[in-house]
C-alpha atoms as a PDB file:
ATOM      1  CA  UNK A   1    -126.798-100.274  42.661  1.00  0.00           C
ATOM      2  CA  UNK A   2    -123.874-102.433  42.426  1.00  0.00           C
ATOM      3  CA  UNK A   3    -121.171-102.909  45.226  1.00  0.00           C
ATOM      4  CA  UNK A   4    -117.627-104.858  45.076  1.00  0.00           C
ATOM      5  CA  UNK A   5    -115.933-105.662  48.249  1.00  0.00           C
ATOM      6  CA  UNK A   6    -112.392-107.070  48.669  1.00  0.00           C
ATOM      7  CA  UNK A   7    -113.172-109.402  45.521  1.00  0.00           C
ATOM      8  CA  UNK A   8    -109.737-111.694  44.873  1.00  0.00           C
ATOM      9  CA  UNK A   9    -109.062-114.768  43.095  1.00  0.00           C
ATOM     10  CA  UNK A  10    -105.438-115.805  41.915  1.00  0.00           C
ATOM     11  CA  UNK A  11    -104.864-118.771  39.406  1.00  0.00           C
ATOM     12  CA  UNK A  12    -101.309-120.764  39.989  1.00  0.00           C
ATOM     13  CA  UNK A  13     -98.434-118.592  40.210  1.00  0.00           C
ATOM     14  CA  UNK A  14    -100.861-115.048  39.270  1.00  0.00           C
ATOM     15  CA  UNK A  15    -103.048-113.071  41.055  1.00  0.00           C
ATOM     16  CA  UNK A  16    -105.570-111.933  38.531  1.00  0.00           C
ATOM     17  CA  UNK A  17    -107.765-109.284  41.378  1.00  0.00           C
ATOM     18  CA  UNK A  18    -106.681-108.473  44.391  1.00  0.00           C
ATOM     19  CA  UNK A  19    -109.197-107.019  47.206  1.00  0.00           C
ATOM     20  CA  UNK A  20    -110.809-104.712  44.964  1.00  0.00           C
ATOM     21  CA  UNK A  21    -113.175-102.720  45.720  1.00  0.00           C
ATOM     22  CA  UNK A  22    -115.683-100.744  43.594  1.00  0.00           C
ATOM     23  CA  UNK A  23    -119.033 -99.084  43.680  1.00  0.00           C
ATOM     24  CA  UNK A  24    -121.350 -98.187  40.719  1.00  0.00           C
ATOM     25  CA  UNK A  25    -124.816 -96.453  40.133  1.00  0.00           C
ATOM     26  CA  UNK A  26    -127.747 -96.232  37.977  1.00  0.00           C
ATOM     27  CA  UNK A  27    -127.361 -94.068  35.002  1.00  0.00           C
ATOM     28  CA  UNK A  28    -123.228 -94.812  34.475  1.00  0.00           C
ATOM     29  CA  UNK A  29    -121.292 -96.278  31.804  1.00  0.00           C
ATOM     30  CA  UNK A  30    -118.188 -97.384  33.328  1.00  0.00           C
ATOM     31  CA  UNK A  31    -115.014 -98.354  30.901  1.00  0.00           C
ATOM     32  CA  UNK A  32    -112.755-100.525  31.459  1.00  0.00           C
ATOM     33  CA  UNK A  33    -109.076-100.663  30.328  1.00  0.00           C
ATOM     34  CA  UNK A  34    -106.394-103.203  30.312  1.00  0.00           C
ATOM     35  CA  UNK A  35    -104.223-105.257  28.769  1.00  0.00           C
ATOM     36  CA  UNK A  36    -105.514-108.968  27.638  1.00  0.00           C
ATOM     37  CA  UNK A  37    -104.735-111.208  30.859  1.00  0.00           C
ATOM     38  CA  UNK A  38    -104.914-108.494  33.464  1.00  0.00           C
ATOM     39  CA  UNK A  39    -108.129-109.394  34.715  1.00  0.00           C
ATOM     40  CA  UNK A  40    -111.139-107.294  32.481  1.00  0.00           C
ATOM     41  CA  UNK A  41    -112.860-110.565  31.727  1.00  0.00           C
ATOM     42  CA  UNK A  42    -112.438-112.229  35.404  1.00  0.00           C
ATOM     43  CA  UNK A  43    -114.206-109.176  36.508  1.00  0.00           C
ATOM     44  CA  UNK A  44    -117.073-109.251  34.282  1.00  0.00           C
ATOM     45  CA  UNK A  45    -117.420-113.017  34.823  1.00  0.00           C
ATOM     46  CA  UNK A  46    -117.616-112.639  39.051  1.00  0.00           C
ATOM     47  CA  UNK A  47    -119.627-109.866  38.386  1.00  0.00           C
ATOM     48  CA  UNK A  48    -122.163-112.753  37.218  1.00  0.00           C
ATOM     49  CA  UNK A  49    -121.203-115.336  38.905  1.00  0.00           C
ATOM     50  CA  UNK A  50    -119.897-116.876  36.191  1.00  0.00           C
ATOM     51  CA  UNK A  51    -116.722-117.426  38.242  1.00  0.00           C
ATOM     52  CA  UNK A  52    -116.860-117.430  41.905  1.00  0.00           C
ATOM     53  CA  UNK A  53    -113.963-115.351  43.448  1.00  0.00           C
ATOM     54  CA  UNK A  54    -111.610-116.392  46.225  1.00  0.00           C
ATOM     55  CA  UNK A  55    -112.853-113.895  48.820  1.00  0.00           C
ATOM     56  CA  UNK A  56    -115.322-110.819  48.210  1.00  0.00           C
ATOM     57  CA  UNK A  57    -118.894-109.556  47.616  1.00  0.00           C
ATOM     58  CA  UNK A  58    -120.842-108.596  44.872  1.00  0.00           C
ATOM     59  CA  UNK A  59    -124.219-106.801  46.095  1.00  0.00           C
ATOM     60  CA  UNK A  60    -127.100-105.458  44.171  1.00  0.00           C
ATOM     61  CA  UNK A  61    -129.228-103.157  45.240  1.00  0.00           C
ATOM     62  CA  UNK A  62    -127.968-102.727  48.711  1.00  0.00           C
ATOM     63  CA  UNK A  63    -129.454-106.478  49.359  1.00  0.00           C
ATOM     64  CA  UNK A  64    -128.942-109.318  46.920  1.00  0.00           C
ATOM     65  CA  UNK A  65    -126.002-110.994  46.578  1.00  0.00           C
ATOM     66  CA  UNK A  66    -124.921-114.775  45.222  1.00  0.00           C
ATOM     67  CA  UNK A  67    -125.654-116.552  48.469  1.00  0.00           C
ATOM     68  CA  UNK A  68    -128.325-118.855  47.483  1.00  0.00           C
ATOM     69  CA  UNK A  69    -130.203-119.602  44.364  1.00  0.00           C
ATOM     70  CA  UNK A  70    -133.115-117.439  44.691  1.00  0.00           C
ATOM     71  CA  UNK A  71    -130.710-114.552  45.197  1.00  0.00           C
ATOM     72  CA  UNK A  72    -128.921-115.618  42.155  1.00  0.00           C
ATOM     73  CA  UNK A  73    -132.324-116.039  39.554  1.00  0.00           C
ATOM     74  CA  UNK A  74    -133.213-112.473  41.029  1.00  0.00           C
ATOM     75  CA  UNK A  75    -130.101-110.692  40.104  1.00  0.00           C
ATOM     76  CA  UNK A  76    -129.801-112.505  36.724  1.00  0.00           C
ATOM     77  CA  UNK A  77    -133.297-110.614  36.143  1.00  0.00           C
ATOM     78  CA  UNK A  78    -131.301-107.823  36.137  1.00  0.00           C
ATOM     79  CA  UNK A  79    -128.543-108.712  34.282  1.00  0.00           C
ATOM     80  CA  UNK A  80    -127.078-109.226  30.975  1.00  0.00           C
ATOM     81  CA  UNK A  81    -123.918-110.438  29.566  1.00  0.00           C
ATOM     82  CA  UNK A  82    -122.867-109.018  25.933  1.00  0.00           C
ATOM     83  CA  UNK A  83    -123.356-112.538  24.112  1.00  0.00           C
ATOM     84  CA  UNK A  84    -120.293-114.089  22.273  1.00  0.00           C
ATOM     85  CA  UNK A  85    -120.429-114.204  18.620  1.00  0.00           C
ATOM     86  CA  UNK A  86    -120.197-118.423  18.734  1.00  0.00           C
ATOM     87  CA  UNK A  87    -122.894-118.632  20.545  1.00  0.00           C
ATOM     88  CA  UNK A  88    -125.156-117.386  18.177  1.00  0.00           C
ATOM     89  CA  UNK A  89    -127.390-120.072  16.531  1.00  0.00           C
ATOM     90  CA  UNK A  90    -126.492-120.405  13.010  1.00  0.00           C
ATOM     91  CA  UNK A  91    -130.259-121.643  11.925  1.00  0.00           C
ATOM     92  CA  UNK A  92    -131.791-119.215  13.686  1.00  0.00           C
ATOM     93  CA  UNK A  93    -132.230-115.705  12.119  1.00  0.00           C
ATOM     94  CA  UNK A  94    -131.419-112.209  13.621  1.00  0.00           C
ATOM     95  CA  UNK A  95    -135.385-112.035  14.400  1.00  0.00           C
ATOM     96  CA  UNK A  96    -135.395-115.101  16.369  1.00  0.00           C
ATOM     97  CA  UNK A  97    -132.295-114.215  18.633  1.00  0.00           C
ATOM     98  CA  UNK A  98    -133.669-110.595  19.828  1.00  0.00           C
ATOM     99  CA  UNK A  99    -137.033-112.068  20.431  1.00  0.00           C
ATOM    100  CA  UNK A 100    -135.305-115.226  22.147  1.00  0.00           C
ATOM    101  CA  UNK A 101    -133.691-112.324  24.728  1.00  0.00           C
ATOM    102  CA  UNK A 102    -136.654-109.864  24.558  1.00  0.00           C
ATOM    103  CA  UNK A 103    -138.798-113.320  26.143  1.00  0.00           C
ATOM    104  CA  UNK A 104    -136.199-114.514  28.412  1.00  0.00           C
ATOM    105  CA  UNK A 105    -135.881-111.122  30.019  1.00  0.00           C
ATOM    106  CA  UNK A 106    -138.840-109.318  29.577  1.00  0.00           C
ATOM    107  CA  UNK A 107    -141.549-111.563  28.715  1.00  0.00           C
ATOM    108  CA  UNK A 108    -142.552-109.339  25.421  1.00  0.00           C
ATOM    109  CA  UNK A 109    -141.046-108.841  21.713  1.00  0.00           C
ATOM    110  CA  UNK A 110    -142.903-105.398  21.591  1.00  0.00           C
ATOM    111  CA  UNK A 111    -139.641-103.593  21.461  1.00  0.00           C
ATOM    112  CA  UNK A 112    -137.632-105.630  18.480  1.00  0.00           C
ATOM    113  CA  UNK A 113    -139.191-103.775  15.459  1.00  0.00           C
ATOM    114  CA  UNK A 114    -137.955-100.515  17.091  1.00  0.00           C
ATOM    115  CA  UNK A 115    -134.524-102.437  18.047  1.00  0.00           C
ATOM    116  CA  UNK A 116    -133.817-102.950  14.672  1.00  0.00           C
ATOM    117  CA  UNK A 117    -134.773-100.358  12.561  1.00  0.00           C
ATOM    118  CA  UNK A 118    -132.573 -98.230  15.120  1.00  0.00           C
ATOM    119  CA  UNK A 119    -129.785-100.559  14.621  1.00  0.00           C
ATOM    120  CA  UNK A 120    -130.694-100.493  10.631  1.00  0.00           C
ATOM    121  CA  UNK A 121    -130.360-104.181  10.610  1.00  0.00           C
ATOM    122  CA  UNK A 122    -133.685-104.749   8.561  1.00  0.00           C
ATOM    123  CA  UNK A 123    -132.168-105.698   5.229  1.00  0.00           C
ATOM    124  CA  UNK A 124    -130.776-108.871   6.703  1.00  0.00           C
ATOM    125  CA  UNK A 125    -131.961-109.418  10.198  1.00  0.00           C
ATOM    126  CA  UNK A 126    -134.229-112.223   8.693  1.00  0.00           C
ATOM    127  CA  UNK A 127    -131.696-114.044   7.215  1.00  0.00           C
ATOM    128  CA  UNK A 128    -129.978-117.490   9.073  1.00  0.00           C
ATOM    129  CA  UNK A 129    -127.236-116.521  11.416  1.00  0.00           C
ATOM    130  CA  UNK A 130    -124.741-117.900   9.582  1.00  0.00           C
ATOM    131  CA  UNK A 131    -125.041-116.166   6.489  1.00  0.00           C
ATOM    132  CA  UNK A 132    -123.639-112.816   8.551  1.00  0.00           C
ATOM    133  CA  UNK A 133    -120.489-111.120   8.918  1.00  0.00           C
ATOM    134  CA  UNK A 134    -118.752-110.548  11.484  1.00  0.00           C
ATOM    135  CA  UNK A 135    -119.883-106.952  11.804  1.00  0.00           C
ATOM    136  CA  UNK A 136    -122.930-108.381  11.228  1.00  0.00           C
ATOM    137  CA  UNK A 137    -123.453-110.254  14.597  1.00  0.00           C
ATOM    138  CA  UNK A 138    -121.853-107.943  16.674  1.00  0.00           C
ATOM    139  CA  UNK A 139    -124.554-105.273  15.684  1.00  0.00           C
ATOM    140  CA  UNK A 140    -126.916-108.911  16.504  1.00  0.00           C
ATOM    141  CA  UNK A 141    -125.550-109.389  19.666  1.00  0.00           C
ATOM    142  CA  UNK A 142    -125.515-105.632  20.754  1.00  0.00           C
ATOM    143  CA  UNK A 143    -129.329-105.466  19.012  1.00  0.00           C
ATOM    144  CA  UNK A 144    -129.842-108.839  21.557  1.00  0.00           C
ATOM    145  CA  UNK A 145    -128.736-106.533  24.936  1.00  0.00           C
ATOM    146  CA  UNK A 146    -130.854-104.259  23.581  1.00  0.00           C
ATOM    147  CA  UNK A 147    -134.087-106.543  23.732  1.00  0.00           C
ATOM    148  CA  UNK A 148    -132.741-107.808  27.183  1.00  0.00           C
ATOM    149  CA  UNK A 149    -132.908-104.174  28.497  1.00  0.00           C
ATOM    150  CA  UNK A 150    -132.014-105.359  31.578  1.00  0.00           C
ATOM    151  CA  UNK A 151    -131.158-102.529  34.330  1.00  0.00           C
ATOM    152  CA  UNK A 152    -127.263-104.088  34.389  1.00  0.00           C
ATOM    153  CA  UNK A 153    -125.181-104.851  31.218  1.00  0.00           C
ATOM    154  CA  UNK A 154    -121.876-106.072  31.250  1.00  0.00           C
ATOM    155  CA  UNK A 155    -119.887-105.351  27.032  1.00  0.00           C
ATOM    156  CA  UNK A 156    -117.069-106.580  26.584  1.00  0.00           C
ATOM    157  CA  UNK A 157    -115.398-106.036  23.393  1.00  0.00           C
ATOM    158  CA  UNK A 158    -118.804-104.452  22.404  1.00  0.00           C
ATOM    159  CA  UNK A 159    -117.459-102.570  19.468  1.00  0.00           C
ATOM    160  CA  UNK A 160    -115.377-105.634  18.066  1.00  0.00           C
ATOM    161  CA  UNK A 161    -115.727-106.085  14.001  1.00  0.00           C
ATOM    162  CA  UNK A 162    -117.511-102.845  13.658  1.00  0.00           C
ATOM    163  CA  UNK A 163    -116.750 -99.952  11.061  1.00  0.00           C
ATOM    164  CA  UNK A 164    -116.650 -96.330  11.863  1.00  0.00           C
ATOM    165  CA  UNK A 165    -120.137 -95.842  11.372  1.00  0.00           C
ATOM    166  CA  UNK A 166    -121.605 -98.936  13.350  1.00  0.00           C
ATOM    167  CA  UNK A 167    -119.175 -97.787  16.348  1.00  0.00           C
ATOM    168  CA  UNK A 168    -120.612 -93.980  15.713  1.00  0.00           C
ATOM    169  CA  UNK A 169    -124.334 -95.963  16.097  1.00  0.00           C
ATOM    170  CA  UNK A 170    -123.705 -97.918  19.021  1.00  0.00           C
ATOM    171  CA  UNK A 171    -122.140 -95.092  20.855  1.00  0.00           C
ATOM    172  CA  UNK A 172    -125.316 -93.346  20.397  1.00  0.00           C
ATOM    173  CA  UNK A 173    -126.935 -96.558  21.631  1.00  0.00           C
ATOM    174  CA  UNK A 174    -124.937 -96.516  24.793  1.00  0.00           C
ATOM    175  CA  UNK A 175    -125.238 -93.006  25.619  1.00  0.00           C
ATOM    176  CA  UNK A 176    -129.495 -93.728  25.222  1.00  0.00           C
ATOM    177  CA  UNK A 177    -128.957 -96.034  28.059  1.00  0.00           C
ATOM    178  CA  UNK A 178    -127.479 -93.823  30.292  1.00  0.00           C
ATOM    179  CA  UNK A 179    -130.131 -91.515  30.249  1.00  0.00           C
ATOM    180  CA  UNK A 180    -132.722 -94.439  30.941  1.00  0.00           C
ATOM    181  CA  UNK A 181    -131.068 -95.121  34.135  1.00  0.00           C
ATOM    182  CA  UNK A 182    -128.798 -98.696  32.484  1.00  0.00           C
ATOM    183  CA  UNK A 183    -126.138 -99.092  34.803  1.00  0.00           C
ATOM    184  CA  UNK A 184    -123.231 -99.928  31.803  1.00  0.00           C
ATOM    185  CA  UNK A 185    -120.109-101.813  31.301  1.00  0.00           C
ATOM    186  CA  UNK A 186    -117.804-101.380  28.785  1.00  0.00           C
ATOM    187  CA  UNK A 187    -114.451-103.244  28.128  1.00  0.00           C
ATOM    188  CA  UNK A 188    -113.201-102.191  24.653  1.00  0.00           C
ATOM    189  CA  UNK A 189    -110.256-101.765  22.931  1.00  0.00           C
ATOM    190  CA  UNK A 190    -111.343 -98.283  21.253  1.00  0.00           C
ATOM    191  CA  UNK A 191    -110.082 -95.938  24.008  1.00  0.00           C
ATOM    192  CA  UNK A 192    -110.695 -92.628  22.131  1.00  0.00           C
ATOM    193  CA  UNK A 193    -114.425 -94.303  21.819  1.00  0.00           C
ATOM    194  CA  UNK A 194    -114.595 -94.456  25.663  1.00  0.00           C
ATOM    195  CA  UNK A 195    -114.361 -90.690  26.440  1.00  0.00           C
ATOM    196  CA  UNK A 196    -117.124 -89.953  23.960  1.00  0.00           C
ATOM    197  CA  UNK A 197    -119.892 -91.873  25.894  1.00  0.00           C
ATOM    198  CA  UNK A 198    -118.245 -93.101  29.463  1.00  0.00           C
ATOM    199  CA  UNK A 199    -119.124 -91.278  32.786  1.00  0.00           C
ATOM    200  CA  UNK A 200    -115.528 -92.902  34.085  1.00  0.00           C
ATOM    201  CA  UNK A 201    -112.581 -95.259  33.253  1.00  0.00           C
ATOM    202  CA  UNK A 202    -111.263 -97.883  35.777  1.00  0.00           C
ATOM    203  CA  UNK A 203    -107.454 -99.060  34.941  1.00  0.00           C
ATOM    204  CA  UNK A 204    -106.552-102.600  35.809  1.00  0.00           C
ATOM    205  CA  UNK A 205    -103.092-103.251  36.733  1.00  0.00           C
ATOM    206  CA  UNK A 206    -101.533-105.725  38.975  1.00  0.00           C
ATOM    207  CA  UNK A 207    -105.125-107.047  39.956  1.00  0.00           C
ATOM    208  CA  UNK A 208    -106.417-103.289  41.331  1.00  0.00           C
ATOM    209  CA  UNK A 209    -107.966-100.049  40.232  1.00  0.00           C
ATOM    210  CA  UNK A 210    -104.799 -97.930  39.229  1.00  0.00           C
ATOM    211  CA  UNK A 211    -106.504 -95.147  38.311  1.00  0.00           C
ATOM    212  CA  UNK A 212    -110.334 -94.115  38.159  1.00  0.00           C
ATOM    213  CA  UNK A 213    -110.582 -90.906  35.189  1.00  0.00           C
ATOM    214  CA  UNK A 214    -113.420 -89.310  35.929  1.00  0.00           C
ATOM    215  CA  UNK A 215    -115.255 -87.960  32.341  1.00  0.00           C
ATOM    216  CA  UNK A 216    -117.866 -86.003  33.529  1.00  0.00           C
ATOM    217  CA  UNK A 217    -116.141 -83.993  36.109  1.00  0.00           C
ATOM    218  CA  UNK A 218    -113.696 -80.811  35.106  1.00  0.00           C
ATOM    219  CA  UNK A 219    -110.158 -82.108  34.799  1.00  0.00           C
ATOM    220  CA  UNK A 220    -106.644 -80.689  34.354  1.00  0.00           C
ATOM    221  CA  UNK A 221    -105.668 -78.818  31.634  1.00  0.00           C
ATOM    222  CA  UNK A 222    -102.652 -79.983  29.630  1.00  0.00           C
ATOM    223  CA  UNK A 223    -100.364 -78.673  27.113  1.00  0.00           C
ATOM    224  CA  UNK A 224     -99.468 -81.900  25.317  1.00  0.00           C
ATOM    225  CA  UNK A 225     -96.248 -82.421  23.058  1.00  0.00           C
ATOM    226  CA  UNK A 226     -94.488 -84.977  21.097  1.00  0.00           C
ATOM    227  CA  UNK A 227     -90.792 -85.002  22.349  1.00  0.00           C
ATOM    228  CA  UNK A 228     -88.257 -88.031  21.938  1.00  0.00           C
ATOM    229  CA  UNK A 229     -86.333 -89.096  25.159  1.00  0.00           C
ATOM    230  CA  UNK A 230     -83.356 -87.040  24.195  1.00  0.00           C
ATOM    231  CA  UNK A 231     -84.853 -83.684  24.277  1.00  0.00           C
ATOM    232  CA  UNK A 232     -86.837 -84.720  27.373  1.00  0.00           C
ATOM    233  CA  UNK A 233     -83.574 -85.458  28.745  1.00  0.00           C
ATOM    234  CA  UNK A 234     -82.453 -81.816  28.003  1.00  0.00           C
ATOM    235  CA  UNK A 235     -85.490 -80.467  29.645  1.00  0.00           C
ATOM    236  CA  UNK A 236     -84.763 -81.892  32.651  1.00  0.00           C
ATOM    237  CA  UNK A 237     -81.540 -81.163  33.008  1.00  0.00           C
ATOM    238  CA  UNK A 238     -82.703 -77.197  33.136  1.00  0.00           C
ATOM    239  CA  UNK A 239     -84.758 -77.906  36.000  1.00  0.00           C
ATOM    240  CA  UNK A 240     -87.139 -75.392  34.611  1.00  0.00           C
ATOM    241  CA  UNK A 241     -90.127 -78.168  34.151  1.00  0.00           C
ATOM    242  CA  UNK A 242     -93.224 -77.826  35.820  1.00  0.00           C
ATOM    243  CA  UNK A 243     -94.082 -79.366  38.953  1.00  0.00           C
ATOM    244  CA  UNK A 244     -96.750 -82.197  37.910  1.00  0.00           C
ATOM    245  CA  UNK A 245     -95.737 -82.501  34.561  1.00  0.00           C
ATOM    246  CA  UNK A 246     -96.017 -86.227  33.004  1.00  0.00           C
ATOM    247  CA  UNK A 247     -93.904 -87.698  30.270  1.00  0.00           C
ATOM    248  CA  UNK A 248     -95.939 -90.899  28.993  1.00  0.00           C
ATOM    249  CA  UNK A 249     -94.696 -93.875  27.266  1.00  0.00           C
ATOM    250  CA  UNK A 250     -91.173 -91.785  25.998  1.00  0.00           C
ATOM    251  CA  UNK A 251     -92.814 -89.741  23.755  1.00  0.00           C
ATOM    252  CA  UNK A 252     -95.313 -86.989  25.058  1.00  0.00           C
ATOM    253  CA  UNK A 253     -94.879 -84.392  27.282  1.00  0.00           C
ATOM    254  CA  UNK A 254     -97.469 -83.031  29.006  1.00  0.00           C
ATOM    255  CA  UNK A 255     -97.337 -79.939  30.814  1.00  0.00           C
ATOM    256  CA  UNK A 256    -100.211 -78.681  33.341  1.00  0.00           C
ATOM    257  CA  UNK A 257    -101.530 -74.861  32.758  1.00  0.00           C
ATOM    258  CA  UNK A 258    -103.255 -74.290  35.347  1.00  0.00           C
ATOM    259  CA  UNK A 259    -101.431 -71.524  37.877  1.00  0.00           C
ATOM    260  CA  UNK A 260     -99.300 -70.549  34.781  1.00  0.00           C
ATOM    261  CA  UNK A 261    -100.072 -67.152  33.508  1.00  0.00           C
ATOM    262  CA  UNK A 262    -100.885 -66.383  29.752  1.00  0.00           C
ATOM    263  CA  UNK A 263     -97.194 -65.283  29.408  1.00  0.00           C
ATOM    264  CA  UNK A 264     -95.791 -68.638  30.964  1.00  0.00           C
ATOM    265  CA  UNK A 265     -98.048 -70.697  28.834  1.00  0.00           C
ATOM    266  CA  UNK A 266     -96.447 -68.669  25.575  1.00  0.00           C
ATOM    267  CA  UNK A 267     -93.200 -69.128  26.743  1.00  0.00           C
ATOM    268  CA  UNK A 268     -93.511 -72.730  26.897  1.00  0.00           C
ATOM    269  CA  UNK A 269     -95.332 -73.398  23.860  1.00  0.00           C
ATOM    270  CA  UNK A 270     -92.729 -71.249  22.277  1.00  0.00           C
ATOM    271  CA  UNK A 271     -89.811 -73.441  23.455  1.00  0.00           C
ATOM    272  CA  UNK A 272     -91.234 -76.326  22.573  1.00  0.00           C
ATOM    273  CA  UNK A 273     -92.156 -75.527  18.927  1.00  0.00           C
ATOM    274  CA  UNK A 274     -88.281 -75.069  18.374  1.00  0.00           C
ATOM    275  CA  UNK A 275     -87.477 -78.313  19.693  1.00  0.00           C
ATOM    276  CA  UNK A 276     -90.734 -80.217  18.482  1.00  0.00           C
ATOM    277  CA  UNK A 277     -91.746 -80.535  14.893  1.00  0.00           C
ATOM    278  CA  UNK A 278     -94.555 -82.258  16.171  1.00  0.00           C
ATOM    279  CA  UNK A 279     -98.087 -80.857  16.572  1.00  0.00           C
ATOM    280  CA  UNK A 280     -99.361 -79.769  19.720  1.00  0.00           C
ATOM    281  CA  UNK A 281    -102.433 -79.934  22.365  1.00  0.00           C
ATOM    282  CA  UNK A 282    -104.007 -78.044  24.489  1.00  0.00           C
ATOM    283  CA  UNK A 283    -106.657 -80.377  26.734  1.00  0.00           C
ATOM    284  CA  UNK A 284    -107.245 -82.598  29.158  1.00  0.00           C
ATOM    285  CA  UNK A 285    -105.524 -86.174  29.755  1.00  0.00           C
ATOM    286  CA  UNK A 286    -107.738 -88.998  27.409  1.00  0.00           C
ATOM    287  CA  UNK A 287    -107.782 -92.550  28.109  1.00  0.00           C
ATOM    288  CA  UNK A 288    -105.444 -93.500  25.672  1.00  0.00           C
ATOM    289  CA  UNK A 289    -102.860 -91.167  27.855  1.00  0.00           C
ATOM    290  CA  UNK A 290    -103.812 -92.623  30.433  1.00  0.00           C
ATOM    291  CA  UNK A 291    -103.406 -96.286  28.919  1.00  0.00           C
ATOM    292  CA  UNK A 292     -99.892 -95.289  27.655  1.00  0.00           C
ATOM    293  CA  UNK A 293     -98.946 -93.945  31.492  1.00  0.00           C
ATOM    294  CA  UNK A 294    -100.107 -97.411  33.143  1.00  0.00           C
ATOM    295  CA  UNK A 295     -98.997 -99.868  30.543  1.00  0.00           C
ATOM    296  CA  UNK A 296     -96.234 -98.480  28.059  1.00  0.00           C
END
């Protein structure tokens, strides 16, 4: 559905992407983690054509790409961009903006009621903009994608300003897209978040993909321990480690069971209580791991 080919672009003395490539499919949600400044943002933007690349393709469908302007209109049929909070229209009430996007996109406002009572933003979505918080209009602007329902949405920082039980809520949200066939982006901040509702995780780093986790697919089984440098340091020296074992961001060690026998993985989890008065884990690497490995 949507196809990346040797996209770059550098600024002055920084390359932000570099020949990246990248496919994606109906019915994903696709995180994406970085650092501020390593390129989330750029990506989202060339993704629509808010900022034209260097060198590269984006193509939708297998056909349409940003070549003319007819191409353009008929992708941006398609697509949505997660709207930024100053953009909202103070005058204007939360009614107004969803059936503003629910016109622009889809010609009909037949969906809002339903939009907002399951967003339970009916005891002020009639009131000005400007009288929200800041949770507030980020619930607006996710209710606004919503009325869009466009095939292709690109979030960033879609769970920004939310409490626990608005993120809870637009997780659901998210995952109800997937199963209508959305095609999902999701830059955020709230890594554990990803893994509950994310089909994969693309890692940014030095203007490539440094690591795709796939969520949906069985993955290695860890033994996971809190252990400062020193003892690590003691470990090694034994030369009894594991082969593929990690140690992320000088503090957890991370030991893989598979082809260790139940007596092995005792033995292990043994030793390390005596060293560790940390908890342990048994499961697979999360994206905050992950995050640590790239960019601690």
């Amino acid at each position: 559905m949507l196809k990346l080919t040797d996209i770059s672009i550098a600024y002055p003395g920084k390359v932000i992407l570099d020949s990246l490539t990248f496919t994606a499919e109906e019915g994903e949600i696709i995180g994406v983690a970085a650092p501020n400044g390593t390129g989330k943002t750029t990506l989202f933007n060339i993704i629509a054509n808010y900022t034209k690349p260097d060198s590269g393709q984006v193509l939708f469908n297998g056909k349409y790409a940003y070549r003319n302007e007819k191409e353009e209109v008929l992708i941006h049929r398609q697509l949505t961009t997660f709207p930024e909070q100053k953009d909202l229209f103070d005058e204007l009430s939360g009614v107004d903006h969803l059936k503003l996007y629910a016109s622009m996109w889809n010609g009909s406002s037949k969906r809002v009621p339903a939009i907002i009572a399951r967003l339970q933003m009916g005891h002020y979505v009639k009131k000005k903009a400007k009288t929200y918080s800041l949770g507030m209009r980020q619930r607006l602007c996710f209710a606004m994608m919503m009325a869009a329902d466009t095939p292709v949405m690109l979030m960033d920082e879609v769970m920004n300003g939310l409490d626990v039980a608005n993120v809870a809520l637009i997780s659901e949200c998210l995952a109800d897209m997937k199963q209508e066939g959305k095609l999902v982006f999701v830059a955020s901040h709230l890594l554990e978040n990803l893994d509950l509702y994310a089909d994969r995780v693309i890692f940014l780093k030095d203007g490539r993909i440094v690591h795709e986790q796939q969520l949906t697919q069985e993955r290695d089984v860890y033994l996971k321990a809190e252990l400062p440098p020193e003892q690590y340091s003691r470990l090694q020296k034994t030369g009894t480690l594991p082969a593929g074992h990690l140690y992320i961001a000088r503090h957890l060690l991370c030991l893989p069971l598979e082809g260790m026998v139940i007596h092995e993985q005792t033995q292990w989890m043994e030793r390390l209580l005596k060293i560790s008065s940390e908890k342990m884990t048994v499961g697979p690497l999360g994206t905050v791991e992950y995050y640590e490995k790239y960019y601690s």
